[in-house]
N, C-alpha and C. Protein backbone atom coordinates (compact mmCIF):
# COMPACT_ATOMS: atom_id res chain seq x y z
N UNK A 1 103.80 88.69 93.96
CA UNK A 1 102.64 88.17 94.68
C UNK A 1 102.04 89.23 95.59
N UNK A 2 102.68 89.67 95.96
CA UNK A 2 102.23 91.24 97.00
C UNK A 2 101.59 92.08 96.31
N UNK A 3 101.59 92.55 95.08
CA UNK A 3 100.87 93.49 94.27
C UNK A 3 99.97 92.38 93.81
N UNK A 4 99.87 91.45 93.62
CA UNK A 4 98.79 90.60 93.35
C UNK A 4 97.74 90.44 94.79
N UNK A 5 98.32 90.54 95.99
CA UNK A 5 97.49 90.36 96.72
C UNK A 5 96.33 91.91 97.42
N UNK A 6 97.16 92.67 97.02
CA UNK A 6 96.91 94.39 97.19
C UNK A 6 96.10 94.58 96.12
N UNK A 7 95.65 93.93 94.96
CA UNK A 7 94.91 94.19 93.92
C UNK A 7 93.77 93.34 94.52
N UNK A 8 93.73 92.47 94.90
CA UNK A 8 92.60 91.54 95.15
C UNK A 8 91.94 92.42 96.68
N UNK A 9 92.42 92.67 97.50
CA UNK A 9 92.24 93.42 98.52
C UNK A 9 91.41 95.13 98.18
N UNK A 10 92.19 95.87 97.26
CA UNK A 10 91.22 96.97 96.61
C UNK A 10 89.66 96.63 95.94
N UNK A 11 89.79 94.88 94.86
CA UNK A 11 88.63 94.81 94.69
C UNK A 11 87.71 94.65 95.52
N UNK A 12 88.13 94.23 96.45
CA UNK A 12 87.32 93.57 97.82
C UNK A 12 86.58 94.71 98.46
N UNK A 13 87.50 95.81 98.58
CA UNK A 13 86.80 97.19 98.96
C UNK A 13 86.00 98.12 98.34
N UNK A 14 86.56 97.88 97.06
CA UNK A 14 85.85 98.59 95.67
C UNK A 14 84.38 98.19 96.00
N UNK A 15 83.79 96.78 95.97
CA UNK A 15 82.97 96.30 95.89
C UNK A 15 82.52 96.61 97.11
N UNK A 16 82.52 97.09 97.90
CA UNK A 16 81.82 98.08 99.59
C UNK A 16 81.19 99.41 98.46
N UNK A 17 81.62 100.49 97.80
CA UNK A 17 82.03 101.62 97.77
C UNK A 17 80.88 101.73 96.67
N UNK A 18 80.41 102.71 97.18
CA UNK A 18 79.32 103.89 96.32
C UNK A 18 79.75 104.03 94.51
N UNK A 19 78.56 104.05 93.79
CA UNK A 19 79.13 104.34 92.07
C UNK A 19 79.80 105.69 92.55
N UNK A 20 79.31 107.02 93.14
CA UNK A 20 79.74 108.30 93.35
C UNK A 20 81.43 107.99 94.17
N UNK A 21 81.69 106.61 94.89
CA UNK A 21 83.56 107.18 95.52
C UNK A 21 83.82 106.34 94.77
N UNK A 22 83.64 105.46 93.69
CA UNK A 22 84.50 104.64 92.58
C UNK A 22 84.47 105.86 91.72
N UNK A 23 83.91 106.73 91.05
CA UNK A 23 84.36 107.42 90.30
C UNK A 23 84.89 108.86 91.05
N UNK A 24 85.04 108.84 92.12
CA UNK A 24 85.50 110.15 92.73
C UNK A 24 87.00 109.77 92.78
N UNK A 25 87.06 108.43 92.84
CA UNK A 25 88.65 107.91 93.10
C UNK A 25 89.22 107.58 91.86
N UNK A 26 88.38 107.18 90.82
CA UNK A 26 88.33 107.42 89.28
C UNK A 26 89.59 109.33 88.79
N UNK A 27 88.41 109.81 89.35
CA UNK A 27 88.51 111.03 88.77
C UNK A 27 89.89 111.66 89.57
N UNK A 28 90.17 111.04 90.85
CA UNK A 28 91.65 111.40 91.01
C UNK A 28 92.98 110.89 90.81
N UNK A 29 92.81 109.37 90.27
CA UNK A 29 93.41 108.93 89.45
C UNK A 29 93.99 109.46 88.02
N UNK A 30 93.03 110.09 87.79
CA UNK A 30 93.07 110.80 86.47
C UNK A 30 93.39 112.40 86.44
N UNK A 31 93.34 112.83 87.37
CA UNK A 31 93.95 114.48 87.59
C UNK A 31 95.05 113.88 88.29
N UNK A 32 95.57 113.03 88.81
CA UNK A 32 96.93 112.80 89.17
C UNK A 32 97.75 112.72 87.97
N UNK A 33 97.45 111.75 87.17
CA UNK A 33 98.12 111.52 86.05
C UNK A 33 98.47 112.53 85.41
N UNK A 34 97.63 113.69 84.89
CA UNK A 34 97.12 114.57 84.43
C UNK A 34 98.15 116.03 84.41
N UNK A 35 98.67 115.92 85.55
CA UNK A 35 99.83 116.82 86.31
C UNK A 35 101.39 116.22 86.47
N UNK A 36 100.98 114.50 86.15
CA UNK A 36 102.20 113.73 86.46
C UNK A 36 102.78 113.47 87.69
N UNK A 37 101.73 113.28 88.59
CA UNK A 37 102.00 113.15 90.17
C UNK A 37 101.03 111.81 90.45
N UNK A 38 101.68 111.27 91.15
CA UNK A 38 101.29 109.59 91.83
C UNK A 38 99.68 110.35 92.97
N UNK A 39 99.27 108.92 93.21
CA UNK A 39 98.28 108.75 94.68
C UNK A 39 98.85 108.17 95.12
N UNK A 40 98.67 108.51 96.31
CA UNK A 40 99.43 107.73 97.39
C UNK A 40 98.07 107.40 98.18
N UNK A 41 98.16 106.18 99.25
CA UNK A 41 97.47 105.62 100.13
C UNK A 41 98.31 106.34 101.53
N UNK A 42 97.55 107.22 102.31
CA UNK A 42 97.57 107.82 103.62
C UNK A 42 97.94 106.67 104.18
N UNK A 43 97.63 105.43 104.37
CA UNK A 43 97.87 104.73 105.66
C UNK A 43 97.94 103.55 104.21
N UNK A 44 99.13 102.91 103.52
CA UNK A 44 99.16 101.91 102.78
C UNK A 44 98.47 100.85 103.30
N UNK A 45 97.69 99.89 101.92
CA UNK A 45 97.03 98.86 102.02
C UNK A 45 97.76 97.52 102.50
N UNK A 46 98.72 97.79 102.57
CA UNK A 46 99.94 96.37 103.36
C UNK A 46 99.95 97.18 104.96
N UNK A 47 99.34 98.31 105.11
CA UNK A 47 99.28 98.03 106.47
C UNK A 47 97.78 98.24 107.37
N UNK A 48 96.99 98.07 106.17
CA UNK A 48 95.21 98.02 106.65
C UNK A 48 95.13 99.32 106.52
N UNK A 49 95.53 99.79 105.63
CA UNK A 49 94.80 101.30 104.66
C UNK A 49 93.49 100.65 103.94
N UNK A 50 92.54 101.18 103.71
CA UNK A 50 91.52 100.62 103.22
C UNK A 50 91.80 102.09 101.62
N UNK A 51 91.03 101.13 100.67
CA UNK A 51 91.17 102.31 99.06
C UNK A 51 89.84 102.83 98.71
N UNK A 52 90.28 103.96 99.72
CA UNK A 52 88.53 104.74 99.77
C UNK A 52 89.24 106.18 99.66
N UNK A 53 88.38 107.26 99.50
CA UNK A 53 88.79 108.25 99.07
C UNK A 53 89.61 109.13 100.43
N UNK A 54 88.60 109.06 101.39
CA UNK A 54 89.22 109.98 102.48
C UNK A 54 90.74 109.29 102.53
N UNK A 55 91.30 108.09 102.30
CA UNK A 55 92.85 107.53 102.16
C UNK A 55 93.70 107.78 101.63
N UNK A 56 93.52 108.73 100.59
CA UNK A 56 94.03 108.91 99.28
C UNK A 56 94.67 110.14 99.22
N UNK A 57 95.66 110.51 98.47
CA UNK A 57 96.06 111.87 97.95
C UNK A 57 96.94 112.14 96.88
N UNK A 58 97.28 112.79 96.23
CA UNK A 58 97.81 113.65 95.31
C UNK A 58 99.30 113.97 95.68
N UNK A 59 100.53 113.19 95.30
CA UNK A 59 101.97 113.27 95.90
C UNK A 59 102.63 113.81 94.55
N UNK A 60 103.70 114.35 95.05
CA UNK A 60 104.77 114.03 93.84
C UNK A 60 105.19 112.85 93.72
N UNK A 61 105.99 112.27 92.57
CA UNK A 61 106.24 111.18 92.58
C UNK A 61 107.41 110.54 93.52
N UNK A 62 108.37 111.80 93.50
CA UNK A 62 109.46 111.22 94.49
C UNK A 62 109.35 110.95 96.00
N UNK A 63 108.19 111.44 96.27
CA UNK A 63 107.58 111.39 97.44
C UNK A 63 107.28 110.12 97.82
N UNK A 64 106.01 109.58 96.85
CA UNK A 64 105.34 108.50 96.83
C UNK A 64 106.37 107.55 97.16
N UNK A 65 107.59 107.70 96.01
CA UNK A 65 108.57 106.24 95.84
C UNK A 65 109.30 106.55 97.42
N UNK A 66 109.82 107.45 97.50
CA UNK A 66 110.22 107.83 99.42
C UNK A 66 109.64 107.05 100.39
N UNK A 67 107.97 106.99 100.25
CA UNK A 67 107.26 106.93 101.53
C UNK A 67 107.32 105.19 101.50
N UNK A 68 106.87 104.68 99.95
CA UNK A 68 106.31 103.37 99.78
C UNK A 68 105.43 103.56 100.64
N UNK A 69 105.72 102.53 101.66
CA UNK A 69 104.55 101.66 102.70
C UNK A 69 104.64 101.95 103.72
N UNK A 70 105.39 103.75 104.48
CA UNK A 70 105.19 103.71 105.46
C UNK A 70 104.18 104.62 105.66
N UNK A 71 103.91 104.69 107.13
CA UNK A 71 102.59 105.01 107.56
C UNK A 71 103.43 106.70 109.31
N UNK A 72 102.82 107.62 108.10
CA UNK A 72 103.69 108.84 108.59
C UNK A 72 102.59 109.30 109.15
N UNK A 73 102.92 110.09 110.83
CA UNK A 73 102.05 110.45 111.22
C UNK A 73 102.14 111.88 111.37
């Protein structure tokens, strides 16, 4: 239910967001993959990270699974 509610919450924001940062966040989705490294959310959406680009980054994966949901300053 939590990843169900974090999906409904991205559309919610998606639908704020410029055609140019849906496909900018597109396009790092896809050079993440690309290298085999996760995005991570800077400030996770379970703790009012919003899924916009300045939020976002390029992790290793063991990182990502490390951090989950915390919010590192």
């Amino acid at each position: 239910m939590k990843g169900h509610c974090q999906a409904v919450r991205r559309e919610q924001i998606k639908s704020t967001l410029s055609s140019y940062e849906i496909a900018a966040i597109k396009y790092l989705y896809e050079d993440a993959k690309l290298i085999g490294y996760h995005v991570d959310h800077i400030i996770p959406l379970s703790k009012g990270g919003m899924h916009v680009l300045s939020n976002l980054q390029i992790v290793k994966p063991a990182y990502n699974l490390w951090k989950n949901n915390k919010v590192l300053s």
